[in-house]
Structure formats: structure tokens, C-alpha cells
N, C-alpha and C. Protein backbone atom coordinates (compact mmCIF):
# COMPACT_ATOMS: atom_id res chain seq x y z
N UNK A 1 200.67 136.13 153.33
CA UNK A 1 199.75 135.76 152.30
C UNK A 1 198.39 135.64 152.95
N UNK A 2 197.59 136.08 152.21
CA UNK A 2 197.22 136.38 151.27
C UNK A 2 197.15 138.03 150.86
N UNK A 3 196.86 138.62 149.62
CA UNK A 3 196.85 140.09 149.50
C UNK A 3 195.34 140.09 148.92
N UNK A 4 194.87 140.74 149.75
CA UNK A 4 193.42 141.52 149.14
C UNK A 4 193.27 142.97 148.55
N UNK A 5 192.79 142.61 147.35
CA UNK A 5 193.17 144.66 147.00
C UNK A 5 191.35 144.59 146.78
N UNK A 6 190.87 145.69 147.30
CA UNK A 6 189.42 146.14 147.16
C UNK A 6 189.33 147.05 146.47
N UNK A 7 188.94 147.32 144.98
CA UNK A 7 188.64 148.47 144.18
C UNK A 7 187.28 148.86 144.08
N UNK A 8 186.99 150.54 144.08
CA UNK A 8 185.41 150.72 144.19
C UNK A 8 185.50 151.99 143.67
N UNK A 9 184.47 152.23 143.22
CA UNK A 9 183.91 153.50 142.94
C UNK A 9 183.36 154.32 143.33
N UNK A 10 183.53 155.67 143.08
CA UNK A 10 183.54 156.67 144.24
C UNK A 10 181.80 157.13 144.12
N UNK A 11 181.14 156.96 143.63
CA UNK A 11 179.79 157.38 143.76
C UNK A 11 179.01 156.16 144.65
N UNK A 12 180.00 154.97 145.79
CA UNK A 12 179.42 154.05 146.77
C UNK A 12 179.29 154.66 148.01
N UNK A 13 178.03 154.65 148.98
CA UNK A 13 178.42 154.98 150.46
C UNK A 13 179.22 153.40 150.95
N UNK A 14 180.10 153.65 150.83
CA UNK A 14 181.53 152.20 151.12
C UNK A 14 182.09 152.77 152.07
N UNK A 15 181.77 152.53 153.71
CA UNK A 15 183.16 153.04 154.34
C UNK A 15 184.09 152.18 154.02
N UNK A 16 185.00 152.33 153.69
CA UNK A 16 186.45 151.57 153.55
C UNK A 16 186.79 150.62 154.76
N UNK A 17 187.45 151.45 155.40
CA UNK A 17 188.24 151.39 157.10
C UNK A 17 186.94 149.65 157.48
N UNK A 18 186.09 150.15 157.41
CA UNK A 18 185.08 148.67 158.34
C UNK A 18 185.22 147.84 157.25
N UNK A 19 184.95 147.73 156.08
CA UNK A 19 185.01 146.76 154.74
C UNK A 19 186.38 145.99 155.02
N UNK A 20 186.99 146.62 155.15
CA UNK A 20 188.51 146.11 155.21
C UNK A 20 188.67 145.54 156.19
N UNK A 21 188.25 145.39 157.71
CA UNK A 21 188.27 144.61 158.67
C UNK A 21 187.19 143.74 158.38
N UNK A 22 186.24 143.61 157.81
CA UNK A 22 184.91 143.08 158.00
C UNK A 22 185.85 141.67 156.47
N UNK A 23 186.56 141.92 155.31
CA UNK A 23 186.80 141.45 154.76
C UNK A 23 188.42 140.57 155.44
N UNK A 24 189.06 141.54 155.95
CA UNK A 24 189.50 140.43 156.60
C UNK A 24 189.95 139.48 157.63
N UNK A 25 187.89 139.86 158.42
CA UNK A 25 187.83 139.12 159.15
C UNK A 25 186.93 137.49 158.51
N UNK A 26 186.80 137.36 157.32
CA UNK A 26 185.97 136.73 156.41
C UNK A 26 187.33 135.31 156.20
N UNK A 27 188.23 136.37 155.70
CA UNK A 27 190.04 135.52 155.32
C UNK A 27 189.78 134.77 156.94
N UNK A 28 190.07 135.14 157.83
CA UNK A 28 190.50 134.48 159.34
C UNK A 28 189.76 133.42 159.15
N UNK A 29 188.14 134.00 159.23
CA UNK A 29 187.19 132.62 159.47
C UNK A 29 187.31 131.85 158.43
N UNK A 30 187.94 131.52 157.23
CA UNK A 30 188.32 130.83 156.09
C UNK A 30 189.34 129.51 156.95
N UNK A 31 189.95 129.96 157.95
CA UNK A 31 190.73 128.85 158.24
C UNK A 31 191.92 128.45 157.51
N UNK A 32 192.21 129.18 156.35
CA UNK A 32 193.46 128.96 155.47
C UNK A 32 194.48 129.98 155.75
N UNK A 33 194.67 130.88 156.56
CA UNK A 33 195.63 131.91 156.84
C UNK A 33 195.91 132.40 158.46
N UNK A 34 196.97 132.23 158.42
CA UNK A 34 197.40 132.98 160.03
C UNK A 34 196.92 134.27 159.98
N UNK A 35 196.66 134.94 160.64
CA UNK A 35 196.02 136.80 160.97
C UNK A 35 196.99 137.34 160.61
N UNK A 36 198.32 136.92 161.03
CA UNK A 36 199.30 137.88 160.80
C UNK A 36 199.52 138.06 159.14
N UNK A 37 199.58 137.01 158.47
CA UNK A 37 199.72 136.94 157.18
C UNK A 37 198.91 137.84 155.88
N UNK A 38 197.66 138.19 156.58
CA UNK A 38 196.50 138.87 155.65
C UNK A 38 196.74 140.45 155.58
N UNK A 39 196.62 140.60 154.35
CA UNK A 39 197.16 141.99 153.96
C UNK A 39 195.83 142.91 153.26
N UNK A 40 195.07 143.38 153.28
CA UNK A 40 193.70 143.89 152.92
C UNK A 40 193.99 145.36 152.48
N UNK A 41 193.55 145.78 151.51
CA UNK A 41 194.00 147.35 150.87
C UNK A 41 192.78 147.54 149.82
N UNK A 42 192.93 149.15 149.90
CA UNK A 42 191.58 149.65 149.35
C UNK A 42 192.23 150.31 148.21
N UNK A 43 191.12 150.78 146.98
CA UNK A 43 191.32 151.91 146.07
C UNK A 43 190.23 152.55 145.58
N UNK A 44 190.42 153.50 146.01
CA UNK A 44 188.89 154.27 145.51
C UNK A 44 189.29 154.90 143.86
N UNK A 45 188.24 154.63 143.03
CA UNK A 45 188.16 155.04 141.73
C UNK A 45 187.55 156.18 141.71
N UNK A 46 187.79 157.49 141.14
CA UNK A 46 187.37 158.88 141.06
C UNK A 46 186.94 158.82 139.02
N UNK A 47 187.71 158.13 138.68
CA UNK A 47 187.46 158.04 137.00
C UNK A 47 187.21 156.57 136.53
N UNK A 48 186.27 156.22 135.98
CA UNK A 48 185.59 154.92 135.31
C UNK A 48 184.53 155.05 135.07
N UNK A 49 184.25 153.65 134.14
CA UNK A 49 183.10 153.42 133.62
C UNK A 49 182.96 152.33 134.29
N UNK A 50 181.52 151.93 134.14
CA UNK A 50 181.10 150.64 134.12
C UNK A 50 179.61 150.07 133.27
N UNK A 51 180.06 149.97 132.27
CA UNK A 51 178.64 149.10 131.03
C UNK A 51 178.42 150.77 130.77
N UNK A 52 179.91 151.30 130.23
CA UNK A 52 179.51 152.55 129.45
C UNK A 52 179.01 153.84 130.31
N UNK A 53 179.16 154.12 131.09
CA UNK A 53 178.34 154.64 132.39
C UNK A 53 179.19 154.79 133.19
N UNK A 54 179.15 155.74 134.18
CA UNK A 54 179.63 156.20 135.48
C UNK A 54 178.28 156.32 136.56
N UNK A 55 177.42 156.21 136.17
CA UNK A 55 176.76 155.72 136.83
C UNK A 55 176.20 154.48 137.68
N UNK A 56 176.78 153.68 136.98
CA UNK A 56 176.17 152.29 137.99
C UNK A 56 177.96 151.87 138.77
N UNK A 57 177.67 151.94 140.20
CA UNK A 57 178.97 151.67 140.70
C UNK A 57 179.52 150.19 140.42
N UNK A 58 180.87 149.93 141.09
CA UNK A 58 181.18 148.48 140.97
C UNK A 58 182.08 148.43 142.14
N UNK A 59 182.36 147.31 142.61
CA UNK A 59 183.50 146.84 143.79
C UNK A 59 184.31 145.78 143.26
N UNK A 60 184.66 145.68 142.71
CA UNK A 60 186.08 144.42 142.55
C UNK A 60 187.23 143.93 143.26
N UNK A 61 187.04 143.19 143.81
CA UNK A 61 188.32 142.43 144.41
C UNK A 61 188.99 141.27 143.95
N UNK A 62 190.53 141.49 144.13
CA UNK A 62 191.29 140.72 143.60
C UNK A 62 191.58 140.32 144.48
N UNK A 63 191.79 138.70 145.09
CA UNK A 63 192.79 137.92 145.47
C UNK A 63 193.56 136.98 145.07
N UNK A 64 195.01 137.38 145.74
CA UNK A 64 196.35 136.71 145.66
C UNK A 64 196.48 135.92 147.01
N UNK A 65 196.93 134.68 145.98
CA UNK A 65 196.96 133.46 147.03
C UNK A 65 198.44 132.81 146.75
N UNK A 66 198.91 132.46 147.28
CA UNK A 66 200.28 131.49 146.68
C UNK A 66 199.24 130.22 145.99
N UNK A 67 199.98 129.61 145.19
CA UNK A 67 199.45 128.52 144.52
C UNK A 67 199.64 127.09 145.43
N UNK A 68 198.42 126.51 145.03
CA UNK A 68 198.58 125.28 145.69
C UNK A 68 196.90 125.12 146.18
N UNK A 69 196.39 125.64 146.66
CA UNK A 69 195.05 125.78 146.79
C UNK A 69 193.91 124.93 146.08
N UNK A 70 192.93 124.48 146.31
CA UNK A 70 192.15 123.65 145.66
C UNK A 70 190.95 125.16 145.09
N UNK A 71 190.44 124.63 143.64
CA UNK A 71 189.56 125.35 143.12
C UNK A 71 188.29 125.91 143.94
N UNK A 72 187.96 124.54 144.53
CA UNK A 72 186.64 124.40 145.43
C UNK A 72 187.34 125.37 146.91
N UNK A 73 188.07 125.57 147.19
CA UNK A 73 188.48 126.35 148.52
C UNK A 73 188.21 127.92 147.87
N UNK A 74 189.35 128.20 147.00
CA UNK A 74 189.53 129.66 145.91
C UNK A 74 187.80 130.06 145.55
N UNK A 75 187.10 128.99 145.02
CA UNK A 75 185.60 129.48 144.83
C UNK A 75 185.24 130.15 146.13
N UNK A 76 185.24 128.90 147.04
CA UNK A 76 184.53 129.43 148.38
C UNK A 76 184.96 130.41 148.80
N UNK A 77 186.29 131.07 149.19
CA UNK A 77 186.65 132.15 149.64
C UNK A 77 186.20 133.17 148.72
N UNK A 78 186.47 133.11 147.33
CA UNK A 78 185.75 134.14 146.10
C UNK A 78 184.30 134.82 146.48
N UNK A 79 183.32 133.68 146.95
CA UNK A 79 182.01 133.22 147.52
C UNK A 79 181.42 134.29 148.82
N UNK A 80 182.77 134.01 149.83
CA UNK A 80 182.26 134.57 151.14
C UNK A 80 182.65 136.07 150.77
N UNK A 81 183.58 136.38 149.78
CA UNK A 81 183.95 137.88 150.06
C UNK A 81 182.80 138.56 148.98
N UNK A 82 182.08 138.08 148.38
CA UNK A 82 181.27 138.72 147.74
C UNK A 82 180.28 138.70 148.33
N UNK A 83 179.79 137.90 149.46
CA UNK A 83 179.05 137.92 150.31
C UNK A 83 179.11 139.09 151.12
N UNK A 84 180.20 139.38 151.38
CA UNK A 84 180.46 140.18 152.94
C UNK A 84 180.67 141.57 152.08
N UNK A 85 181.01 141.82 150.97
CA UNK A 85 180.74 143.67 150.23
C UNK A 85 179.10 143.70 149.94
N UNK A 86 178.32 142.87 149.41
CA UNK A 86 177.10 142.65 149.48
C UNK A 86 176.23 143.11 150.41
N UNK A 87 176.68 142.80 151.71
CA UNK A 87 176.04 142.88 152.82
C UNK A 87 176.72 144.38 153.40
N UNK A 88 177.87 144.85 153.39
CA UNK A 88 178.20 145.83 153.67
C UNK A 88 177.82 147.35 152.80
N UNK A 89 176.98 146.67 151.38
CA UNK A 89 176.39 148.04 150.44
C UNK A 89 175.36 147.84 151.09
N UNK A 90 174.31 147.07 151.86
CA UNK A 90 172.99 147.12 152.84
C UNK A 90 172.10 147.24 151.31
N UNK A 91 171.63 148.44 151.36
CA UNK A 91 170.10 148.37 150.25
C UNK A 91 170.79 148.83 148.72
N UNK A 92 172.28 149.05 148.82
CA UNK A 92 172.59 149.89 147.27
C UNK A 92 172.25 149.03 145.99
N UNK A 93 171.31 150.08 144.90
CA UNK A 93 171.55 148.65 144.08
C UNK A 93 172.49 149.59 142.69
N UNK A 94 172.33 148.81 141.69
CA UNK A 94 172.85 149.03 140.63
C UNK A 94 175.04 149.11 140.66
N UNK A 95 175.07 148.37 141.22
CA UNK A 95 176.38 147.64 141.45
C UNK A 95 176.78 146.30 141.37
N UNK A 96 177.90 146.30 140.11
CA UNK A 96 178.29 145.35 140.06
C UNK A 96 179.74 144.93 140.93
N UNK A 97 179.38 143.38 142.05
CA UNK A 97 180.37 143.34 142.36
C UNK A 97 181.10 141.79 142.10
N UNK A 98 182.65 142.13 141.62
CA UNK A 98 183.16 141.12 141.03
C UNK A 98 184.20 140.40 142.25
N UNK A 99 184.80 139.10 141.56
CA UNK A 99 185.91 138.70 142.92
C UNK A 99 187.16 138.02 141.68
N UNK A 100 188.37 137.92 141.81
CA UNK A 100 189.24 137.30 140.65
C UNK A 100 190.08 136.76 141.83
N UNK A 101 190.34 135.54 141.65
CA UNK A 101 191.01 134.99 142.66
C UNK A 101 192.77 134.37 141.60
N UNK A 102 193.77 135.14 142.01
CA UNK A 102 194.90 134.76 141.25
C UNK A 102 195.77 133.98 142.23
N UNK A 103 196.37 132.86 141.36
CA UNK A 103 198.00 132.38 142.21
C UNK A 103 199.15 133.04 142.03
N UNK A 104 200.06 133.35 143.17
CA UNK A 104 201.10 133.32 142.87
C UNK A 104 202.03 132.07 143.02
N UNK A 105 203.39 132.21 141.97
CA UNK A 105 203.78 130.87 142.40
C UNK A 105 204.79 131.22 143.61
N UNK A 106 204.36 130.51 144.23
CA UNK A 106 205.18 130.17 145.52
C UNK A 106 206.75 129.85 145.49
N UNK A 107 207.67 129.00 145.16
CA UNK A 107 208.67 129.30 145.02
C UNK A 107 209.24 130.40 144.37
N UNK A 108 208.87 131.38 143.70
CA UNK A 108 209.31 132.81 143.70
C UNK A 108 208.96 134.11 144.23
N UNK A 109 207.97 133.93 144.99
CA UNK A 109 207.23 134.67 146.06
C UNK A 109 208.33 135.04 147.28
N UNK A 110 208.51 136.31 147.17
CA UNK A 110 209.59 136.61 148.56
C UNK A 110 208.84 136.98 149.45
N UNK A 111 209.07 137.10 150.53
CA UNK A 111 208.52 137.97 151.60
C UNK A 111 209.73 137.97 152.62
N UNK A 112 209.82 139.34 153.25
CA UNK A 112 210.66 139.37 154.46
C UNK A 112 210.43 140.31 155.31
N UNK A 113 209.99 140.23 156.54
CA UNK A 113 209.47 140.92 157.82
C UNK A 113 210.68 141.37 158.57
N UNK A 114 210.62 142.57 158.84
CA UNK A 114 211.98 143.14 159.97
C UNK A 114 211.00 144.00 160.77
């Protein structure tokens, strides 16, 4: 835990590959997750709109957290990762970028490593 999915649109200069370390090296310095635990994944959009338009790009990220978390933590992490795609578009403008921070519930949450 946690799962980061990064969605974007394909008319961004977004390298992926660095966003994705740069995001979750953001999770580490959060202090709420072991390294091993953070799962970071991309999707590039080839078809969308955004405000009617294919023209103005967007980045959205979703994070999944197990539940239990305080609001004020979920903001802040919401906070730093919109910070850190922000800083990784450098001068792009006309992009909207969003963050949705979801729980899962934890007692039905599997995971198993081999």
C-alpha cells in the first residue's frame, strides 16, 4: 500500500518513467509507507476531452490508501503530489491537474507477495 495510478494526456511533454519515481519518491518522504509497499503506475490518454476540448491537457491522480488515515494527512499527501506533477510540467500551462484520494477497507484488502 499504497497504489498510485497517474492518468495524462497525450498532447503533455510528461516523461512518465521520472514522474513516477519523482512521485514516489514524494509517498517515501510522506513518512506513512515502507518503499517496498508503494506501487506507482502510469496511463497515457490518446482519446479525451477536457472542458469540451482536447486541447487543454489534464493529469489526474488517484490514490488508494487502506482506510484509517486522518483527513489532514490524505489532504497533505493529495497536496504534495500535486505539487510534484506541477513542478514536473516546468512552464506548461493550460492543464488541469487533479488528485482523488480513496480508502480501501482494510480488512478486505488482500495482498500476497511470492
Amino acid at each position: 500500500m499504497p497504489h498510485l495510478i497517474v492518468e495524462y494526456s497525450n498532447n503533455l511533454n510528461l516523461p512518465a518513467q521520472p514522474l513516477l519515481h519523482t512521485l514516489h519518491g514524494v509517498l517515501l518522504a510522506s513518512g506513512q509507507f515502507e518503499e517496498d509497499h508503494i506501487k506507482v503506475r502510469a496511463r497515457r490518454y490518446d482519446d479525451y476531452l477536457t472542458g469540451g476540448s482536447a486541447a487543454e491537457g489534464f493529469v489526474h491522480l488517484t490514490l488508494f490508501l487502506l482506510d484509517g488515515r486522518s483527513e489532514a494527512v490524505k489532504h497533505a499527501l493529495g497536496q504534495a503530489l500535486c505539487d510534484a506533477v506541477r513542478q514536473a510540467l516546468g512552464n506548461e500551462t493550460g492543464i488541469q491537474i487533479t488528485v482523488d484520494t480513496r480508502d480501501m477497507v482494510r480488512t478486505t484488502y488482500a495482498k500476497i507477495k511470492i
